[in-house]
Every structure is written in C-alpha cells, then in structure tokens.
PDB file of N, CA and C in Angstrom:
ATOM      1  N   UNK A   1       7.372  -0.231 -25.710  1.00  0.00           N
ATOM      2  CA  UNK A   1       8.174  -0.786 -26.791  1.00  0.00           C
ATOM      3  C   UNK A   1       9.608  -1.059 -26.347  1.00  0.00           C
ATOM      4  N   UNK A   2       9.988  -0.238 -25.464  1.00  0.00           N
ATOM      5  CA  UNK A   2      11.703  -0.272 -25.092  1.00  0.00           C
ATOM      6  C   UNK A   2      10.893  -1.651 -24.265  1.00  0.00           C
ATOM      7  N   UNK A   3      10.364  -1.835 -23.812  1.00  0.00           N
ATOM      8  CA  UNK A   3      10.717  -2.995 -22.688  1.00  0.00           C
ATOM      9  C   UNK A   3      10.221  -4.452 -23.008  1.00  0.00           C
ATOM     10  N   UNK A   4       9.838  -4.418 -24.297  1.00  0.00           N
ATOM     11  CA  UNK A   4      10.216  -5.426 -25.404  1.00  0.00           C
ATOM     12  C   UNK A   4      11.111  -6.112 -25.714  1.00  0.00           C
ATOM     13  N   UNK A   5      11.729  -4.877 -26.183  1.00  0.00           N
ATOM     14  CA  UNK A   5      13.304  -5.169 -27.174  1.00  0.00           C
ATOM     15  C   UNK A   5      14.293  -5.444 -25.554  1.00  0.00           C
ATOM     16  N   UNK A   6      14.733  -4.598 -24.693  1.00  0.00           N
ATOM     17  CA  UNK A   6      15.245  -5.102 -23.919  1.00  0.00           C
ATOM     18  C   UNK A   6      15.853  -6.283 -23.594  1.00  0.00           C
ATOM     19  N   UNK A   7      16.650  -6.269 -23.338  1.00  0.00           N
ATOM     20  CA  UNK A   7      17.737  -7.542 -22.887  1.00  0.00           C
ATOM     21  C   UNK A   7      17.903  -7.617 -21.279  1.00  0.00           C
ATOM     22  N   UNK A   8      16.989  -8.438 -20.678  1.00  0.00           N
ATOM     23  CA  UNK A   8      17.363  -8.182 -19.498  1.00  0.00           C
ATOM     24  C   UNK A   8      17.688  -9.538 -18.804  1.00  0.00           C
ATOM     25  N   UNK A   9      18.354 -10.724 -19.481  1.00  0.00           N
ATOM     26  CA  UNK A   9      19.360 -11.954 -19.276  1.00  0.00           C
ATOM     27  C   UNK A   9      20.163 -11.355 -18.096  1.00  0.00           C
ATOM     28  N   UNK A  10      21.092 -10.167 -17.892  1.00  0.00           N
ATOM     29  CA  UNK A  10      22.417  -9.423 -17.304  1.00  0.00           C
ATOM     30  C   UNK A  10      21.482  -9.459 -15.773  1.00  0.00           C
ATOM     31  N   UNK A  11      20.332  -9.490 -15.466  1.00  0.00           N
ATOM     32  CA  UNK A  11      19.875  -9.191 -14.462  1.00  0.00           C
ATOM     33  C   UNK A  11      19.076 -10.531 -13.680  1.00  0.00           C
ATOM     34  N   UNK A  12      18.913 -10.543 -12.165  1.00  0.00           N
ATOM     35  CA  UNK A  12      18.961 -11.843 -11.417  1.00  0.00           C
ATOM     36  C   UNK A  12      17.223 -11.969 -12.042  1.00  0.00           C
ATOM     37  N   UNK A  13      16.776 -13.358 -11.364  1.00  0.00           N
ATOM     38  CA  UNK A  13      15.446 -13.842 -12.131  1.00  0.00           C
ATOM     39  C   UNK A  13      14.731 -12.747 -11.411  1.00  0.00           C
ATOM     40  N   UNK A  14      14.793 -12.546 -10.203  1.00  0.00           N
ATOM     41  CA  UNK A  14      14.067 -11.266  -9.032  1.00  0.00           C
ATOM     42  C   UNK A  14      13.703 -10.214  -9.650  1.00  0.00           C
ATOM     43  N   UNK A  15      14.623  -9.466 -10.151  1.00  0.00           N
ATOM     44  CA  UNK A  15      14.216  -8.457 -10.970  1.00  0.00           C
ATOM     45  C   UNK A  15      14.049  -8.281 -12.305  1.00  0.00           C
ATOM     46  N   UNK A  16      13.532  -9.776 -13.216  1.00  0.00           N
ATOM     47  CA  UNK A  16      13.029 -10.279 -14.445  1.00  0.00           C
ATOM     48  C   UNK A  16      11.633  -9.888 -14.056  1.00  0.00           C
ATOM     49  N   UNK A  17      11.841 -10.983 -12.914  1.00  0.00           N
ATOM     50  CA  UNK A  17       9.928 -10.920 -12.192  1.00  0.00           C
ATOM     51  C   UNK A  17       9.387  -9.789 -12.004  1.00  0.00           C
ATOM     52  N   UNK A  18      10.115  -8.930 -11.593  1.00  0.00           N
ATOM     53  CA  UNK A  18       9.166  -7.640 -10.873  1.00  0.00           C
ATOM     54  C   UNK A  18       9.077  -6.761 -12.077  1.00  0.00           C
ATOM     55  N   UNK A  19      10.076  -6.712 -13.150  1.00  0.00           N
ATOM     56  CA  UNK A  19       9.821  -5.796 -14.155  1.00  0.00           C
ATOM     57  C   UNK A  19       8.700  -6.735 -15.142  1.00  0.00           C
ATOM     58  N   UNK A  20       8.452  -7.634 -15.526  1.00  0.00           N
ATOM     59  CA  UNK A  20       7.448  -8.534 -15.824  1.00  0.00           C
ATOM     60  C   UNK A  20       6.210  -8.236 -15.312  1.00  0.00           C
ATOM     61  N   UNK A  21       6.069  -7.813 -14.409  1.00  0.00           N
ATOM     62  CA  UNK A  21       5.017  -7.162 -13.581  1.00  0.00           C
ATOM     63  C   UNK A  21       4.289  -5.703 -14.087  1.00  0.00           C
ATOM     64  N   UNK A  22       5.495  -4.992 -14.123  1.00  0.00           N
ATOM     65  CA  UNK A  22       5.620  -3.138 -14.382  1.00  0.00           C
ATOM     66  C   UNK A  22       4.723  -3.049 -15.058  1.00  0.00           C
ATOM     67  N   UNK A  23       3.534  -2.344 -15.312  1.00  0.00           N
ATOM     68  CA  UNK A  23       2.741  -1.332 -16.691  1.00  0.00           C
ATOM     69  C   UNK A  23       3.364   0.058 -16.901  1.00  0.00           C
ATOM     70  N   UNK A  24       4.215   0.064 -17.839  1.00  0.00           N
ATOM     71  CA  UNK A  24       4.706   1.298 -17.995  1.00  0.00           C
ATOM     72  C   UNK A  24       2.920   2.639 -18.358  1.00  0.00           C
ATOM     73  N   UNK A  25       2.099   1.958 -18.620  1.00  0.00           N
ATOM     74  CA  UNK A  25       0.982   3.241 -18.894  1.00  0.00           C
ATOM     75  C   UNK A  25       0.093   3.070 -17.751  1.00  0.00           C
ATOM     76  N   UNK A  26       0.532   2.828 -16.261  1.00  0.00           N
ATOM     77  CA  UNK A  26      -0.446   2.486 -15.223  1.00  0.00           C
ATOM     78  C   UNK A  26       0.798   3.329 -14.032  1.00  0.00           C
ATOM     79  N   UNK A  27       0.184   4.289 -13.182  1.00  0.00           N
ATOM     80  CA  UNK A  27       1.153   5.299 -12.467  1.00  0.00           C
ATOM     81  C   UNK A  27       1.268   4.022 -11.202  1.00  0.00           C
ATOM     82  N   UNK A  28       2.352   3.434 -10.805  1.00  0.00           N
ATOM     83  CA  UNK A  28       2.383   2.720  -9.500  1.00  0.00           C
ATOM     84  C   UNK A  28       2.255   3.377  -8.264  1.00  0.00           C
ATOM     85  N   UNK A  29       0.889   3.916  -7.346  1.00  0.00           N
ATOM     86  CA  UNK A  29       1.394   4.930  -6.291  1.00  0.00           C
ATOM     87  C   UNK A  29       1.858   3.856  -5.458  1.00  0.00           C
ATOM     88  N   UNK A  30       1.549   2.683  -5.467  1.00  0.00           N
ATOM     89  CA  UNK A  30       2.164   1.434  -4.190  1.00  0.00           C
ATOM     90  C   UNK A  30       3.685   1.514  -3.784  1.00  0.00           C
ATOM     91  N   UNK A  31       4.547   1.598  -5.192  1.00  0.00           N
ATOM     92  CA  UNK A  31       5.537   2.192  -5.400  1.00  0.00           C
ATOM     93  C   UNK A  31       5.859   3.153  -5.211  1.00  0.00           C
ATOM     94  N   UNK A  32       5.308   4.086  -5.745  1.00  0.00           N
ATOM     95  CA  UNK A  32       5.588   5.550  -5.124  1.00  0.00           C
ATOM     96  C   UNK A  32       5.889   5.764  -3.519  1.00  0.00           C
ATOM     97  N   UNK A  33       4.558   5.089  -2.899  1.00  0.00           N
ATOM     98  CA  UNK A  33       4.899   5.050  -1.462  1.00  0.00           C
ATOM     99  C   UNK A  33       5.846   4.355  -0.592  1.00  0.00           C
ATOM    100  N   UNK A  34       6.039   3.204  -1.189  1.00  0.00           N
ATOM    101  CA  UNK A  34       7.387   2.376  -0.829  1.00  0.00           C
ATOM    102  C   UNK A  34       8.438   3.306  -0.998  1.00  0.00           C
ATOM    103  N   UNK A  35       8.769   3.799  -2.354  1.00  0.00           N
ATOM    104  CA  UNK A  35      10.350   4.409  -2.250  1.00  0.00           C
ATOM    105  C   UNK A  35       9.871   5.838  -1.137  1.00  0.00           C
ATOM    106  N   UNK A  36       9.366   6.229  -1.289  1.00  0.00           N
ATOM    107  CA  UNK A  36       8.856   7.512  -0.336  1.00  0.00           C
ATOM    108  C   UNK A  36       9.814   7.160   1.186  1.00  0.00           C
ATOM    109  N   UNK A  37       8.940   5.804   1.467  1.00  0.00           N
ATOM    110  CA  UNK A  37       8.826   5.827   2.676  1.00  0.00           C
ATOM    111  C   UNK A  37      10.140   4.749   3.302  1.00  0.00           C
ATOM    112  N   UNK A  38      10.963   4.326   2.108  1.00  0.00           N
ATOM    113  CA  UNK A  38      12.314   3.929   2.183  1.00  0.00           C
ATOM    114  C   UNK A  38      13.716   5.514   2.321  1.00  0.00           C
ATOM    115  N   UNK A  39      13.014   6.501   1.821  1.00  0.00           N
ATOM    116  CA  UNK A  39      13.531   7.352   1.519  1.00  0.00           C
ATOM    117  C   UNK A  39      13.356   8.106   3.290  1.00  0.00           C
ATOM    118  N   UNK A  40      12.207   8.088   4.072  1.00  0.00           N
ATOM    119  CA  UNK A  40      12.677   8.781   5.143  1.00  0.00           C
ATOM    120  C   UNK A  40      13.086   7.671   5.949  1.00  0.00           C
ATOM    121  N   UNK A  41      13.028   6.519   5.971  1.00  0.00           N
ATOM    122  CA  UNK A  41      13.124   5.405   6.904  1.00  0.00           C
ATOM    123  C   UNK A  41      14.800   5.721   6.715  1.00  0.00           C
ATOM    124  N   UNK A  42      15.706   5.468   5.603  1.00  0.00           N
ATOM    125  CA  UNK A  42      16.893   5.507   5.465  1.00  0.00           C
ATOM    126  C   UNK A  42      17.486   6.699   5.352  1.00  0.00           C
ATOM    127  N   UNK A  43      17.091   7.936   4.701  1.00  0.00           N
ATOM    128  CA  UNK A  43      17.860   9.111   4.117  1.00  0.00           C
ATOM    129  C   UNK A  43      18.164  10.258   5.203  1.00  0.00           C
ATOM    130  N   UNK A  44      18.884  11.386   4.981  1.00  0.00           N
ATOM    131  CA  UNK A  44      18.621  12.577   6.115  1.00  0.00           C
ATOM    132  C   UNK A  44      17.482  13.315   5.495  1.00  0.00           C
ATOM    133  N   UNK A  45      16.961  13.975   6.677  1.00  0.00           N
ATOM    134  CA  UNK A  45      15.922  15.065   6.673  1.00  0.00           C
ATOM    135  C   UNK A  45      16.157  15.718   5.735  1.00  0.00           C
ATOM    136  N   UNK A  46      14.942  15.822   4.452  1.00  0.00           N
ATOM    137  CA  UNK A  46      15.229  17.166   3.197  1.00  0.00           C
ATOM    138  C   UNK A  46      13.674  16.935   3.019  1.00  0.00           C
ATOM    139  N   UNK A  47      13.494  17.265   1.815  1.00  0.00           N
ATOM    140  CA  UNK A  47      12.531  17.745   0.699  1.00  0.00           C
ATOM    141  C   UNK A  47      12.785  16.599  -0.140  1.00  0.00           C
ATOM    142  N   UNK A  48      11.433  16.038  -0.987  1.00  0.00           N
ATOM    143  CA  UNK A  48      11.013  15.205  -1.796  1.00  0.00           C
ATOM    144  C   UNK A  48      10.208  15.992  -2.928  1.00  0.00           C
ATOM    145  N   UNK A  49      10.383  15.886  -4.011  1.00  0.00           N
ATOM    146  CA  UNK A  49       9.787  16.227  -5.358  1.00  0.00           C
ATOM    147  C   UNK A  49       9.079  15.029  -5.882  1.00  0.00           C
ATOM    148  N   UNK A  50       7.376  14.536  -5.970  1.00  0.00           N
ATOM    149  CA  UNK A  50       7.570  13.516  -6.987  1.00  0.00           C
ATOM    150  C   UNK A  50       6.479  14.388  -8.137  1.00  0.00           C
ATOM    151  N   UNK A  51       6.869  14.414  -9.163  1.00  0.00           N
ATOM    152  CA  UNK A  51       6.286  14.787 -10.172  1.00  0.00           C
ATOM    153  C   UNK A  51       4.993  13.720 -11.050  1.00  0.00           C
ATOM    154  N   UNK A  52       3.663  14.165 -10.869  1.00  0.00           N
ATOM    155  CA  UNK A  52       2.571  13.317 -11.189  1.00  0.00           C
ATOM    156  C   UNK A  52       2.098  13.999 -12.639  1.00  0.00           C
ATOM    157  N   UNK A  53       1.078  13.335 -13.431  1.00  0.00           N
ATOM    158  CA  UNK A  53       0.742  13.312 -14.486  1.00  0.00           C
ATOM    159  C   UNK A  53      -0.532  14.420 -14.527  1.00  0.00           C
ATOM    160  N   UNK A  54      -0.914  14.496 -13.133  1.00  0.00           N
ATOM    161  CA  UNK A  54      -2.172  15.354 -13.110  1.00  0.00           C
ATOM    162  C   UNK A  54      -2.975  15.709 -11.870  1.00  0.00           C
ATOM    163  N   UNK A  55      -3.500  16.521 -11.993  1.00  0.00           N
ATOM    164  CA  UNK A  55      -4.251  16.815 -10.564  1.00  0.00           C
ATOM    165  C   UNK A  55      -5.163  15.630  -9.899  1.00  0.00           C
ATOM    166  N   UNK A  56      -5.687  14.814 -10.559  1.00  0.00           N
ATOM    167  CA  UNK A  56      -6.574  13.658 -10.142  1.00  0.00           C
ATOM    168  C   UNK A  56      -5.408  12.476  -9.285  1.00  0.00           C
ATOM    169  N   UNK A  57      -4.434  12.162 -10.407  1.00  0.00           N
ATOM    170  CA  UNK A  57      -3.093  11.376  -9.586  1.00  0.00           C
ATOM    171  C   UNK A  57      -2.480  12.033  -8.743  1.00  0.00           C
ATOM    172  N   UNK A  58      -2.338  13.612  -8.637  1.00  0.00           N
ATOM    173  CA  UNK A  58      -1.669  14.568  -7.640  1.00  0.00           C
ATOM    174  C   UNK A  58      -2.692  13.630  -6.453  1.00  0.00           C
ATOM    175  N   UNK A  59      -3.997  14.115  -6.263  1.00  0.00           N
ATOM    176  CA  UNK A  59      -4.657  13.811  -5.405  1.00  0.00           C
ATOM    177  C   UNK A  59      -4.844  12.363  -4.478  1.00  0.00           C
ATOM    178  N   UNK A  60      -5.271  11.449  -6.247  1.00  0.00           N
ATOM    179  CA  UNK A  60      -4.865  10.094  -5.411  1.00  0.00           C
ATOM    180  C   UNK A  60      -3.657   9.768  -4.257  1.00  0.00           C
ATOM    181  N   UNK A  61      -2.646  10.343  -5.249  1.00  0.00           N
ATOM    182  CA  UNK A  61      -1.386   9.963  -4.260  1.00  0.00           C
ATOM    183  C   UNK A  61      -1.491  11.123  -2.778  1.00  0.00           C
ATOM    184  N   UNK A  62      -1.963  11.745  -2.756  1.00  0.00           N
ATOM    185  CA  UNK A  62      -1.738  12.568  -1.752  1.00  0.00           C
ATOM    186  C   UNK A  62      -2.776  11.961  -0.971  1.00  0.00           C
ATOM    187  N   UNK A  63      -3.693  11.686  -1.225  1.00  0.00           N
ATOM    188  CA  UNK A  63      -5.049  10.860  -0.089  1.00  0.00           C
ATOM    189  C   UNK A  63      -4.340   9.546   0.123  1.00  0.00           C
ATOM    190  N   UNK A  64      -3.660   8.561  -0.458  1.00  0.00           N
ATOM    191  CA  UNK A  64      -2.957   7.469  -0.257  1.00  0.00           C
ATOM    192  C   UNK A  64      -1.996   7.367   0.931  1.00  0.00           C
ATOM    193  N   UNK A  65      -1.224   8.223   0.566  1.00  0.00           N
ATOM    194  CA  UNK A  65      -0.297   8.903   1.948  1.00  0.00           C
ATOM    195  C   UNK A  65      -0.180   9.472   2.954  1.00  0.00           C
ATOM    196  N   UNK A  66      -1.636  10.329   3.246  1.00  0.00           N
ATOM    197  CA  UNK A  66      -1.944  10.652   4.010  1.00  0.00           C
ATOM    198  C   UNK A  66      -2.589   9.535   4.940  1.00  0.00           C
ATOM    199  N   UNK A  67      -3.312   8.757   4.386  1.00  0.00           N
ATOM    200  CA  UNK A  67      -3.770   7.159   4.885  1.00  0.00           C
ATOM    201  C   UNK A  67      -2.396   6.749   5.613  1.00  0.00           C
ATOM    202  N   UNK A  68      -0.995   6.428   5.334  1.00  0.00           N
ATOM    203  CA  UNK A  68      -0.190   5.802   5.579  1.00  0.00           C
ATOM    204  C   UNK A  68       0.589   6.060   7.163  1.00  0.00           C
ATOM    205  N   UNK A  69       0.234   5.501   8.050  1.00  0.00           N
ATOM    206  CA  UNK A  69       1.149   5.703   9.283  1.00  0.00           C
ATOM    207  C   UNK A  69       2.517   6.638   9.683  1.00  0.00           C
ATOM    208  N   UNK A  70       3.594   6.377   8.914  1.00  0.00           N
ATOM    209  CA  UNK A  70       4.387   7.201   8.735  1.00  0.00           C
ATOM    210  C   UNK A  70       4.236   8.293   7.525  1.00  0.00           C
ATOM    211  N   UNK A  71       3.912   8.327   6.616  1.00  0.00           N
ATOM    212  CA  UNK A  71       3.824   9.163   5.554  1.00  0.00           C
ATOM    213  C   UNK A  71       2.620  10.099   5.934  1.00  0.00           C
ATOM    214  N   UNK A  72       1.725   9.865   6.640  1.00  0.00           N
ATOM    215  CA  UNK A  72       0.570  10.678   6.979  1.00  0.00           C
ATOM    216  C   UNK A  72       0.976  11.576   8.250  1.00  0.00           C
ATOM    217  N   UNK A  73       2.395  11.142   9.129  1.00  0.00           N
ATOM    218  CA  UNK A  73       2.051  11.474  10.296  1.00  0.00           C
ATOM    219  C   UNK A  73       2.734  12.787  10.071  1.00  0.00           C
ATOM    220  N   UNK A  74       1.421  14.125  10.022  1.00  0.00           N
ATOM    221  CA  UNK A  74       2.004  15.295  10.224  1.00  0.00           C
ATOM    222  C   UNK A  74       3.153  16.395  11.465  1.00  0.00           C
ATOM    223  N   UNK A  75       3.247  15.281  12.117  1.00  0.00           N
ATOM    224  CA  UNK A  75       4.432  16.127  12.867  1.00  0.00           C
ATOM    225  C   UNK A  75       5.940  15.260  12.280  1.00  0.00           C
ATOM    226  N   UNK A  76       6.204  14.343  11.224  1.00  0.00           N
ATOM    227  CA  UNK A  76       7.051  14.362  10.750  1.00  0.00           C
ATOM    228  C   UNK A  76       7.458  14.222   9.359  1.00  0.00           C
ATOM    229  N   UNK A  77       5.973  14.130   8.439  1.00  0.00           N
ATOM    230  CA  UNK A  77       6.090  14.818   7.053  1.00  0.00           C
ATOM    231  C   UNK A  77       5.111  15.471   6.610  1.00  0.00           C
ATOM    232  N   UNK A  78       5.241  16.672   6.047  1.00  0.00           N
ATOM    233  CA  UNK A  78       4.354  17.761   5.604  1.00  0.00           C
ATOM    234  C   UNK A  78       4.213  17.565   3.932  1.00  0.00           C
ATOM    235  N   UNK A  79       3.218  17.094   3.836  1.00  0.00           N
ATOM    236  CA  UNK A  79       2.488  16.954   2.340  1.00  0.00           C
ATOM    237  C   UNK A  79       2.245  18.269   1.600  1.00  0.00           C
ATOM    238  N   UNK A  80       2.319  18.395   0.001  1.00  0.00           N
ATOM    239  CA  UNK A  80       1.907  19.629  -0.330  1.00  0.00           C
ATOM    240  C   UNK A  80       1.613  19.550  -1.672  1.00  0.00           C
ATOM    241  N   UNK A  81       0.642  19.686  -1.861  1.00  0.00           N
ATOM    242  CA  UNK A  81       0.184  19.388  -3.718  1.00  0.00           C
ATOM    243  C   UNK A  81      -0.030  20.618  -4.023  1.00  0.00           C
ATOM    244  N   UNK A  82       0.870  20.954  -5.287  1.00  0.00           N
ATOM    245  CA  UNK A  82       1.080  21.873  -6.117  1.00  0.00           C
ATOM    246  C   UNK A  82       0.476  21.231  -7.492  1.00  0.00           C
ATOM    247  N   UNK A  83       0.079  22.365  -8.000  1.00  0.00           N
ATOM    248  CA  UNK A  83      -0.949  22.261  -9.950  1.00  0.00           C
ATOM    249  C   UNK A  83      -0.743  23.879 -10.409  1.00  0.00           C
ATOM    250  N   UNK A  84      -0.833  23.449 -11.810  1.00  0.00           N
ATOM    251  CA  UNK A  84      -0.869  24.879 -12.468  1.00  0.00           C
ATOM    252  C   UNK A  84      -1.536  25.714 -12.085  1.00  0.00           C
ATOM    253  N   UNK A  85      -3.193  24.543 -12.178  1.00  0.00           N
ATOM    254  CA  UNK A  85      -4.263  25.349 -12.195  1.00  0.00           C
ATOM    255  C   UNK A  85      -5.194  25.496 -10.634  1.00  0.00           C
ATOM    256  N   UNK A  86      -4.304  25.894  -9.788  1.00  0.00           N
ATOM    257  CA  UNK A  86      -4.155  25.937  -8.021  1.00  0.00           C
ATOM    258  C   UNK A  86      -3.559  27.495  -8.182  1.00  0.00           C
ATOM    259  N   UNK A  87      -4.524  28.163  -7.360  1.00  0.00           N
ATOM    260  CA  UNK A  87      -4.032  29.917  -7.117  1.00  0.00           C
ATOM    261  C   UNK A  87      -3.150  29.662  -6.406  1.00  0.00           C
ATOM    262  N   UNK A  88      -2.080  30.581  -6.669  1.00  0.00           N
ATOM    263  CA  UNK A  88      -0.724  30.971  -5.780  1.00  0.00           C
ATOM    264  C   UNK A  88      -0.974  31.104  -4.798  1.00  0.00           C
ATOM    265  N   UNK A  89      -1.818  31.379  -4.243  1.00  0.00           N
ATOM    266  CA  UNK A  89      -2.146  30.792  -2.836  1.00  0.00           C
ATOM    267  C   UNK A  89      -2.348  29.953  -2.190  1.00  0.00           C
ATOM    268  N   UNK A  90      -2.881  28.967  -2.441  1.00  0.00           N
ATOM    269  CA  UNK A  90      -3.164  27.630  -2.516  1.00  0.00           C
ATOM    270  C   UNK A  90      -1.349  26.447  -2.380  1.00  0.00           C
ATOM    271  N   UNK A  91      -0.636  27.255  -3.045  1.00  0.00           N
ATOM    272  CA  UNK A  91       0.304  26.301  -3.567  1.00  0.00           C
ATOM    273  C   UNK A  91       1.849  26.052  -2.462  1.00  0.00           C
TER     274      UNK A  91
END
C-alpha cells in the first residue's frame, strides 16, 4: 500500500524502474546476494546479520550462497544459520 501512494517523481527513471519491479511480499535472495557480496567486495572484514522470515528462506538463502563463488568460498566467508527451533548446539 505505501508503494502506491508514494511519490517517487524526486527520483531518476532508473530507480522508478527497478522499484516497479520490487514485490514487497516475495523475499529477493538475488538481492540479498548482490548487497552481500557488494558488502565484502567493498567493506572491511566484520560480521553480517541478515534476518529471514523462516527456516525454509533461512535455508534457501544459505544453499544459494553457498552455490556462489565468492560467497561460498569457505576460507573467506563462514556461513551460519541460526533458528529458534535449532538446539543451542547447532547454532
């Protein structure tokens, strides 16, 4: 509904288009992995938080990335899916 009413004239046609695109009720992991992987390409070495809707999307995205050349490659990022319902051990 907000992206209805919205006024987005203030912004170039580029990013008319791509938000024209967006499903706000559809999780983008394509996206997800892009900023991810803009984030170690450009940023310093830390920790990443992305917060998912559920253990099934936890998963998707974590099998997605692990697929991915740089995002998969375990000697320079360490993946880790955390859930409620994952024993403290596990996590």
């Amino acid at each position: 509904d907000a992206l209805e009413t919205a006024d987005f004239k203030k912004y170039s046609f580029r990013v008319r288009e791509a938000l024209s695109c967006w499903n706000p009720d559809s999780i983008g992991f394509n996206l997800i992995e892009s900023v991810l992987c803009h984030i170690c390409k450009n940023e310093r070495p830390g920790a990443i938080l992305v917060f998912m809707t559920g253990w099934d999307d936890i998963n998707t995205l974590k099998e997605q990335l692990q697929a991915h050349p740089l995002l998969g490659d375990r000697s320079k990022v360490l993946l880790l899916a955390c859930h409620g319902s994952m024993a403290s051990t596990e996590q």
